[in-house]
C-alpha atoms as a PDB file:
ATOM      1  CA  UNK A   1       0.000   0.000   0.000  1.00  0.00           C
ATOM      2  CA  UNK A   2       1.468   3.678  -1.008  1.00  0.00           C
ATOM      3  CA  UNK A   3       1.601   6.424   1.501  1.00  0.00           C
ATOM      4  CA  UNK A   4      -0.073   9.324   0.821  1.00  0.00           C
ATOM      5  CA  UNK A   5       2.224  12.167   2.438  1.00  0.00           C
ATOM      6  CA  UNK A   6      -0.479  14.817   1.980  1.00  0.00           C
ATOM      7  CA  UNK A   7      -4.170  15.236   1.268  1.00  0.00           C
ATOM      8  CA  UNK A   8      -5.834  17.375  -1.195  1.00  0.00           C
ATOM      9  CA  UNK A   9      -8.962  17.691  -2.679  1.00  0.00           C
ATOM     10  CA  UNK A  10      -7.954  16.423  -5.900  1.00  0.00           C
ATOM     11  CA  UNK A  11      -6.432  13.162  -4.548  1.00  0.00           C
ATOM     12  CA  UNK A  12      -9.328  12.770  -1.661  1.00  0.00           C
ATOM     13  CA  UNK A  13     -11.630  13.341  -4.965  1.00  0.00           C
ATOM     14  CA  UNK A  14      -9.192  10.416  -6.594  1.00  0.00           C
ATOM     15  CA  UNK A  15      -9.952   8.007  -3.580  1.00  0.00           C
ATOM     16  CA  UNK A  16     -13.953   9.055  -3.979  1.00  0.00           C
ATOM     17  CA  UNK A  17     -13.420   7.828  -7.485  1.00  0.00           C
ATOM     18  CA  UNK A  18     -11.956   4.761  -6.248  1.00  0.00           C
ATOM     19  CA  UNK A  19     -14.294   3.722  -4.184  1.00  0.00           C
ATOM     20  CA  UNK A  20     -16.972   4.392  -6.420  1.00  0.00           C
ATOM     21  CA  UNK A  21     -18.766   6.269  -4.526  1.00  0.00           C
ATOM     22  CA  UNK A  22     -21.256   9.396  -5.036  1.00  0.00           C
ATOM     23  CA  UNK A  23     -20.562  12.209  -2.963  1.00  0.00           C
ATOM     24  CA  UNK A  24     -23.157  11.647  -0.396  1.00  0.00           C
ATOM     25  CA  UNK A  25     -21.856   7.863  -0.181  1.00  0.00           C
ATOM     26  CA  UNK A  26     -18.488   9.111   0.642  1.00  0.00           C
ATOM     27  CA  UNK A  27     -19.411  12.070   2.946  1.00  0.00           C
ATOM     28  CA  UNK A  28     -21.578   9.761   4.763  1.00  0.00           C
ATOM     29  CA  UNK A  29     -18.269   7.174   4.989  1.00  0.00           C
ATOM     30  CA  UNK A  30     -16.201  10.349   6.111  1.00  0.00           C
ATOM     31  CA  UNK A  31     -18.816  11.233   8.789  1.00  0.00           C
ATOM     32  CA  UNK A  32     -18.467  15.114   7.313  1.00  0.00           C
ATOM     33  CA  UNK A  33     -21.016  16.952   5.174  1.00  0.00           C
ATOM     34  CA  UNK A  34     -21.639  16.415   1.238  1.00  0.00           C
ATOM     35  CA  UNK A  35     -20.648  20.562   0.595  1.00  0.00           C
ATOM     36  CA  UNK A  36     -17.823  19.907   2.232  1.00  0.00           C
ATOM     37  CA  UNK A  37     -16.851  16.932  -0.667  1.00  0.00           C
ATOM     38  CA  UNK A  38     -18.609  19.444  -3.147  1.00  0.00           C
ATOM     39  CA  UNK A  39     -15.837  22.080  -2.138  1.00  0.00           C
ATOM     40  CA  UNK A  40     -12.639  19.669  -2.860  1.00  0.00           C
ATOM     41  CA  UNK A  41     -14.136  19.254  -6.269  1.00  0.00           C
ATOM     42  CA  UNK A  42     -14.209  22.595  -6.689  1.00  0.00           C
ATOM     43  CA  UNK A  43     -10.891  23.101  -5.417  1.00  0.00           C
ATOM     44  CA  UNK A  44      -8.717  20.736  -5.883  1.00  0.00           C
ATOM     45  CA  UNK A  45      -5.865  22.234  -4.728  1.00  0.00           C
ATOM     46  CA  UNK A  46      -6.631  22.871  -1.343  1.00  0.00           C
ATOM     47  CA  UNK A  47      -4.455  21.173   1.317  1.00  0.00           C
ATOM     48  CA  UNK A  48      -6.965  19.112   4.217  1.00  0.00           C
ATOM     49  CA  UNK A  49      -6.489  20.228   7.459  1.00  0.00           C
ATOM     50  CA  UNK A  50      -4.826  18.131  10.321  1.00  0.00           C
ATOM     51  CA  UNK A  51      -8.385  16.488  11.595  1.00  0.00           C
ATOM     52  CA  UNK A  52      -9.293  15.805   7.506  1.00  0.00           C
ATOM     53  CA  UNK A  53      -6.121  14.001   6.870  1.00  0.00           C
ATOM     54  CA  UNK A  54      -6.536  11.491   9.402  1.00  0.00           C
ATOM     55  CA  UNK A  55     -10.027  10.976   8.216  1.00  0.00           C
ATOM     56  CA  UNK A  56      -8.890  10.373   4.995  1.00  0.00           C
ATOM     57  CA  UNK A  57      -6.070   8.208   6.010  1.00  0.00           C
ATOM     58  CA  UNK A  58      -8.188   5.567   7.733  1.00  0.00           C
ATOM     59  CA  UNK A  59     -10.851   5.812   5.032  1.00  0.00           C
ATOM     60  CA  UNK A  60      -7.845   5.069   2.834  1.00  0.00           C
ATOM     61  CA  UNK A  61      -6.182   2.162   5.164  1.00  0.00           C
ATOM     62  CA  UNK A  62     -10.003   0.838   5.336  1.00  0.00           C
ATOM     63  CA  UNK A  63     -10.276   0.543   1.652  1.00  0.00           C
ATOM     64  CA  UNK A  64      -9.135  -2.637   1.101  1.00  0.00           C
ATOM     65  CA  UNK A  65      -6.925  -3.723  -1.587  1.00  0.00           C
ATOM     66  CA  UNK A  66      -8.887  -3.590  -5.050  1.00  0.00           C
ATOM     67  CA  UNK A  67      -9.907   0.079  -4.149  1.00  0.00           C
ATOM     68  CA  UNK A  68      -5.904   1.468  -3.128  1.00  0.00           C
ATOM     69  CA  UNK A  69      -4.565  -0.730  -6.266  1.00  0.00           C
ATOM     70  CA  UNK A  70      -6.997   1.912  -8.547  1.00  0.00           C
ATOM     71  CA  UNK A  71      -6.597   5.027  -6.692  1.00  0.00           C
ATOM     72  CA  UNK A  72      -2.833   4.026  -7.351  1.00  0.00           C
ATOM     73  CA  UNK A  73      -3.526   4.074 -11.207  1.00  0.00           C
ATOM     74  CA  UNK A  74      -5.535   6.945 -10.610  1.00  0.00           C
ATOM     75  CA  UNK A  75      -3.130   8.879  -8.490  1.00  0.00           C
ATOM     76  CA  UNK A  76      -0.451   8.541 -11.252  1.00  0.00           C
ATOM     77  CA  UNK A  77       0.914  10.667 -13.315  1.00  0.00           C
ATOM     78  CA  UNK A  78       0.010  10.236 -16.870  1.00  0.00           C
ATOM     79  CA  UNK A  79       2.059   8.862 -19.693  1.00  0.00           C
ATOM     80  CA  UNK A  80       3.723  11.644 -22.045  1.00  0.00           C
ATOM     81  CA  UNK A  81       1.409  11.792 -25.194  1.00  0.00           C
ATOM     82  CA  UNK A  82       3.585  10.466 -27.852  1.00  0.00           C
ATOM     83  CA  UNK A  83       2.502  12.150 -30.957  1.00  0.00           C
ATOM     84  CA  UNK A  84       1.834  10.319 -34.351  1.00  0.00           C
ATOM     85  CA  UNK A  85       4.205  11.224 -36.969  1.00  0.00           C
ATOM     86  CA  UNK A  86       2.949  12.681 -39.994  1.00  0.00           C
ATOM     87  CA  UNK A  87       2.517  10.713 -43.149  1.00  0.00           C
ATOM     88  CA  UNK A  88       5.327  11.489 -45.453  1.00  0.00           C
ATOM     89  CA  UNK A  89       5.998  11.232 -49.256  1.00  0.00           C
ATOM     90  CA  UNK A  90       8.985  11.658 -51.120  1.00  0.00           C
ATOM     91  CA  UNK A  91       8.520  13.228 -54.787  1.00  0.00           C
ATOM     92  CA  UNK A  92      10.355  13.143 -57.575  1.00  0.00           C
ATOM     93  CA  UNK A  93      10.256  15.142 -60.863  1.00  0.00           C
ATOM     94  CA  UNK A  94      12.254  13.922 -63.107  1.00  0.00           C
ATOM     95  CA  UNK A  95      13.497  15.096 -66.439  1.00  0.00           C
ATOM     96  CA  UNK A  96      15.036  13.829 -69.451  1.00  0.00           C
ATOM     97  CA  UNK A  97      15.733  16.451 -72.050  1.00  0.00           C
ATOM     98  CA  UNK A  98      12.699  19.012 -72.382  1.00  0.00           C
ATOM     99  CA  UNK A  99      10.519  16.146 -70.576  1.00  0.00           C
ATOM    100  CA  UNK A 100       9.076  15.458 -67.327  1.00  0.00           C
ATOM    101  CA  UNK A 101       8.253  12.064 -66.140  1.00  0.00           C
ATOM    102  CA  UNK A 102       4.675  11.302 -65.107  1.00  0.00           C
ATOM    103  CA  UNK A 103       2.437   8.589 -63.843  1.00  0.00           C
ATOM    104  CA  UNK A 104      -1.349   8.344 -63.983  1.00  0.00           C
ATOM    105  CA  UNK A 105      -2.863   7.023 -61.370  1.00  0.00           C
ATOM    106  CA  UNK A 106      -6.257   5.431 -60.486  1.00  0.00           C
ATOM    107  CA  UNK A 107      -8.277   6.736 -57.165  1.00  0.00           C
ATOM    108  CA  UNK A 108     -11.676   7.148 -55.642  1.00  0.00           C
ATOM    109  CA  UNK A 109     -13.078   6.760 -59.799  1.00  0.00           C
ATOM    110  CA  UNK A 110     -11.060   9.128 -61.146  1.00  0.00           C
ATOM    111  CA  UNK A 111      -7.802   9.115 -62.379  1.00  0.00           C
ATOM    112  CA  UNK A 112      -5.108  12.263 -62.804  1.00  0.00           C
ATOM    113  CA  UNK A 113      -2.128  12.193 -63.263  1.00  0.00           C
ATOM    114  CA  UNK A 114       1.298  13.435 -60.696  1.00  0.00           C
ATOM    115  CA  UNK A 115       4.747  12.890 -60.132  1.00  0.00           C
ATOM    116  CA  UNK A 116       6.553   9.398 -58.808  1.00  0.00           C
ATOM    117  CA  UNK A 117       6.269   9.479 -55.301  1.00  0.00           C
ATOM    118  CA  UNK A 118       6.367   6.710 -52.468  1.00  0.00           C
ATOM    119  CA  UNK A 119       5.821   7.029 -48.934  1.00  0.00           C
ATOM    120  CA  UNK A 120       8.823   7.457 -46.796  1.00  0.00           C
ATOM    121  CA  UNK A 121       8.967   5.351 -43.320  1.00  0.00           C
ATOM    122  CA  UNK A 122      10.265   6.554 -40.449  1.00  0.00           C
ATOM    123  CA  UNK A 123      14.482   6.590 -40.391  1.00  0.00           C
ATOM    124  CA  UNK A 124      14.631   6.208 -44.055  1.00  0.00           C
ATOM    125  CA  UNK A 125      16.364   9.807 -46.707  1.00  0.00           C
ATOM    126  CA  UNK A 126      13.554  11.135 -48.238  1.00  0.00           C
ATOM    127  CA  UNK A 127      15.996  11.735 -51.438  1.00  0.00           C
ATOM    128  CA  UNK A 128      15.930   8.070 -51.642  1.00  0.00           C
ATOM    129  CA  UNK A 129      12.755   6.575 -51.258  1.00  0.00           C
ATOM    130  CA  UNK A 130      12.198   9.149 -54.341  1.00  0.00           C
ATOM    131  CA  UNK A 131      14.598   7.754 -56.684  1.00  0.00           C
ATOM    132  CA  UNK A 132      14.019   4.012 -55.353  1.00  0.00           C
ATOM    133  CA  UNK A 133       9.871   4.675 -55.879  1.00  0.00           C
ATOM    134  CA  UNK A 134      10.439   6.151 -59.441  1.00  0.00           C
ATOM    135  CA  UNK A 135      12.157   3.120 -60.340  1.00  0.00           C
ATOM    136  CA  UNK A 136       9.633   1.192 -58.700  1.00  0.00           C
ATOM    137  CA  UNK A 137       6.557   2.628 -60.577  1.00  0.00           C
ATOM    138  CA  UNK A 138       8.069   3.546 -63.838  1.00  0.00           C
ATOM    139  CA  UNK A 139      11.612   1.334 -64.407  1.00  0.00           C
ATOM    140  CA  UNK A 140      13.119   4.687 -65.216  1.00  0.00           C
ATOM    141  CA  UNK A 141      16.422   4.870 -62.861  1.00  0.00           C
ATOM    142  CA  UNK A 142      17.265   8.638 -61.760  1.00  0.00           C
ATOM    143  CA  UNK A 143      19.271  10.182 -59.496  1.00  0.00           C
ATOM    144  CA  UNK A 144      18.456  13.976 -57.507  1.00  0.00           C
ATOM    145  CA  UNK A 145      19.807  16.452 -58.465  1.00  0.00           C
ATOM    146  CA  UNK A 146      18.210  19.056 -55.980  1.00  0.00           C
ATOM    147  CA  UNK A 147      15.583  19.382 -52.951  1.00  0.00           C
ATOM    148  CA  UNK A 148      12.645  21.836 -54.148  1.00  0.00           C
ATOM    149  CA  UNK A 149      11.082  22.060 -50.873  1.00  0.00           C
ATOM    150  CA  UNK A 150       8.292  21.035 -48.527  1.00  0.00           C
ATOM    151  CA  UNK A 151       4.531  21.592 -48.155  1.00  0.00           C
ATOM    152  CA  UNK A 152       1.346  19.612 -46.799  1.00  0.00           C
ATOM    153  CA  UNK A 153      -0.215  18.386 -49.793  1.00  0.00           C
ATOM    154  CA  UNK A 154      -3.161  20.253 -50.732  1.00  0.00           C
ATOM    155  CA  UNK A 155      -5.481  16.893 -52.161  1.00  0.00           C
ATOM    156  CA  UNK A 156      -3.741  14.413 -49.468  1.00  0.00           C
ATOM    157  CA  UNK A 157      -2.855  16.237 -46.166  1.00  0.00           C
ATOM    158  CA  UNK A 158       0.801  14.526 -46.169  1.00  0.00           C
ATOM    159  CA  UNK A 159       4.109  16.014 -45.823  1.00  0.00           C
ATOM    160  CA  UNK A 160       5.300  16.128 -49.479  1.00  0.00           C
ATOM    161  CA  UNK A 161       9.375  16.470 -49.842  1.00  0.00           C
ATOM    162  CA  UNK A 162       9.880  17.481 -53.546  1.00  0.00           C
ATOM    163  CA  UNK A 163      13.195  16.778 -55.341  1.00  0.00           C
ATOM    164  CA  UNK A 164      14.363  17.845 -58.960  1.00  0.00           C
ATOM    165  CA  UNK A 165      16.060  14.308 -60.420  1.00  0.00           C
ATOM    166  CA  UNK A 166      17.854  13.365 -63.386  1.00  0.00           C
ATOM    167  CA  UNK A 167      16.706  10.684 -65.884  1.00  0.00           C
ATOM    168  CA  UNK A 168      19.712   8.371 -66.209  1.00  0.00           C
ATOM    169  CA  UNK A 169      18.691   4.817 -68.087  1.00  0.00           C
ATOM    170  CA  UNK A 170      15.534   3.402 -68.789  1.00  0.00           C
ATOM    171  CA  UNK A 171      11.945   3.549 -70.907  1.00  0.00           C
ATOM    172  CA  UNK A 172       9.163   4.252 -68.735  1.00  0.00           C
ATOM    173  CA  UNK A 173       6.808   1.174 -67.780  1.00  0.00           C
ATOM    174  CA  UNK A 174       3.882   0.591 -65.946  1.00  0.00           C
ATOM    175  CA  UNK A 175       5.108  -1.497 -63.542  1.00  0.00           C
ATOM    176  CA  UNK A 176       2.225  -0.907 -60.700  1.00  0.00           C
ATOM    177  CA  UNK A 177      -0.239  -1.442 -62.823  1.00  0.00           C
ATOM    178  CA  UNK A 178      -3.051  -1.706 -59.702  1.00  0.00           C
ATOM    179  CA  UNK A 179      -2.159   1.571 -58.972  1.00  0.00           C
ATOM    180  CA  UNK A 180      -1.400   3.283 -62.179  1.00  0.00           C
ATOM    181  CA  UNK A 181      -2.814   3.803 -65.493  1.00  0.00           C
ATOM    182  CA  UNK A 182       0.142   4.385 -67.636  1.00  0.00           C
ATOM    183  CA  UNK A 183       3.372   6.147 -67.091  1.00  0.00           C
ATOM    184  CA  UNK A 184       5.073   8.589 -69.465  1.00  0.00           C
ATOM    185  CA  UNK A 185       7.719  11.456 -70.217  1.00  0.00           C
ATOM    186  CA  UNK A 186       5.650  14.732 -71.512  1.00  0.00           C
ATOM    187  CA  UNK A 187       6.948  18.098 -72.500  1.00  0.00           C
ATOM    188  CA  UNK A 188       7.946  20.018 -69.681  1.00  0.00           C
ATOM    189  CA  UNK A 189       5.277  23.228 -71.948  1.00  0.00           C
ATOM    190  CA  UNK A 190       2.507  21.332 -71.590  1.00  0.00           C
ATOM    191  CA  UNK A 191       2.677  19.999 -67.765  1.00  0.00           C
ATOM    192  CA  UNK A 192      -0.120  21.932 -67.027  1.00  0.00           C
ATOM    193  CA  UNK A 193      -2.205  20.176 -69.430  1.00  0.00           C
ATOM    194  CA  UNK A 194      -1.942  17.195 -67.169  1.00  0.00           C
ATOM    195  CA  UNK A 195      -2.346  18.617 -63.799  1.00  0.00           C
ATOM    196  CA  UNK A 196      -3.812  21.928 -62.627  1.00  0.00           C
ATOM    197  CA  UNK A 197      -0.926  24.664 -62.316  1.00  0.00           C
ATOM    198  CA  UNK A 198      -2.907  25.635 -59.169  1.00  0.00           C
ATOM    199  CA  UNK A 199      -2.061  22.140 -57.816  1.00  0.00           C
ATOM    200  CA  UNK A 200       1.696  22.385 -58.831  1.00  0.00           C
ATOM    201  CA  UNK A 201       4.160  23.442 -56.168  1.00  0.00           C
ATOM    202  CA  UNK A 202       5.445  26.462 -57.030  1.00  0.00           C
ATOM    203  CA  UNK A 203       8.838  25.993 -56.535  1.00  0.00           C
ATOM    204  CA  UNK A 204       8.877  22.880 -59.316  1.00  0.00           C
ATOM    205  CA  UNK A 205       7.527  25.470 -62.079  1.00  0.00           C
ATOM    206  CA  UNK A 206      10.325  28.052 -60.912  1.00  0.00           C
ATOM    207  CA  UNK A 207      12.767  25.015 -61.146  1.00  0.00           C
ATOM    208  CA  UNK A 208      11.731  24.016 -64.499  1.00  0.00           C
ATOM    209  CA  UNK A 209      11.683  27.644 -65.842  1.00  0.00           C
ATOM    210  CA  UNK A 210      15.008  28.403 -64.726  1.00  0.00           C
ATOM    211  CA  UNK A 211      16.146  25.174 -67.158  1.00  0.00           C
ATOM    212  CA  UNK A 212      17.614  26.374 -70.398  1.00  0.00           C
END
C-alpha cells in the first residue's frame, strides 16, 4: 500500500473515485457533510487540514486492496502523449531532355495524373525513397539532383518532400499497374495540361523555368 504524504482535494476526490462512490456515499463514509466533498471538487488544490487528513487516512487504510490498487492508477501521473508522426511522401520530378516524367494514377473513380512518389517510413532519406519509388513505378532509374522544398499536400494532407532528379537509363513502364494507369515522359510546356498549375508546387515550375 502507497503512503499518501499529503491530502488534497484532488487526490481525496481520486480516492472518492476509487471507491466508487457518489458524494453523499463518501461524505456519509467520512462522517463530514456532502458541501464539504462538493468544495474539494471545486478546489482541488486545497491542502486538508490536520483532523481531515486522518479521516482520509483511515478511510484510505479501510479501503481494502482492489480500491488502493486503482486510486494508485488513478493517483499517477500520466504517460507523455507520444505524438503520431505525420505521413510522409517523397517526390520526384524527373526530367530527361525538355521532358518530365509522369504517372497516372487510379483513385476514388477518377484518375489524374502526378509525379513518382512513395511514402517514406520513419528513419529512411527522403531523397531516396524518391529515386528508389520512381524506379519502382516507372523502371526509369534517376538520381536527384536538388531538394525543391516542402509543403502539406493540398489533395492528401501529407508532408510532401519534392526533389528535382535526373533521368539516367531506362523507358518508362507501368510497372504498378493496380495503382497506375500508364506512365510517361511529356513536354515540360505542356505539364499543365496534365495537372492543374494551381495544384503544382510552385517551386517545381520556378525550377523548371530556370532550365535552359
Amino acid at each position: 500500500m502507497d503512503v499518501v504524504e499529503s491530502w488534497t482535494g484532488r487526490s481525496a476526490c481520486l480516492l472518492q473515485q476509487a471507491m466508487r462512490l457518489t458524494n453523499e456515499a463518501f461524505a456519509e463514509r467520512l462522517g463530514i457533510s456532502e458541501r464539504t466533498i462538493s468544495r474539494w471538487h471545486a478546489n482541488p488544490a486545497m491542502i486538508h487540514r490536520t483532523e481531515v487528513q486522518q479521516i482520509l487516512d483511515i478511510a484510505y487504510e479501510e479501503a481494502g486492496e482492489a480500491v488502493q490498487r486503482r486510486f494508485a492508477l488513478l493517483v499517477r501521473p500520466p504517460a507523455p502523449r507520444v505524438e503520431a508522426q505525420a505521413l510522409r511522401v517523397a517526390i520526384a520530378v524527373v526530367l530527361r531532355g525538355d521532358d518530365v516524367l509522369l504517372v497516372c494514377r487510379r483513385g476514388d473513380g477518377e484518375i489524374r495524373w502526378q509525379f513518382p512518389a512513395g511514402m517514406v517510413k520513419p528513419g529512411a532519406a527522403p531523397e531516396t525513397v524518391a529515386v528508389q519509388e520512381t524506379h519502382g513505378e516507372t523502371g526509369v532509374h534517376c538520381t536527384v539532383r536538388q531538394q525543391l522544398g516542402e509543403r502539406v499536400h493540398p489533395l492528401t494532407g501529407v508532408v510532401a518532400t519534392y526533389f528535382l532528379a535526373d533521368h539516367l537509363a531506362g523507358e518508362p513502364a507501368n510497372r504498378d499497374p493496380l495503382e497506375n494507369v500508364d506512365v510517361a515522359f511529356v513536354p515540360r510546356a505542356a505539364l499543365t495540361r496534365f495537372i492543374p498549375q494551381d495544384q503544382i508546387f510552385p517551386p517545381i515550375l520556378s525550377a523548371l523555368e530556370a532550365i535552359a
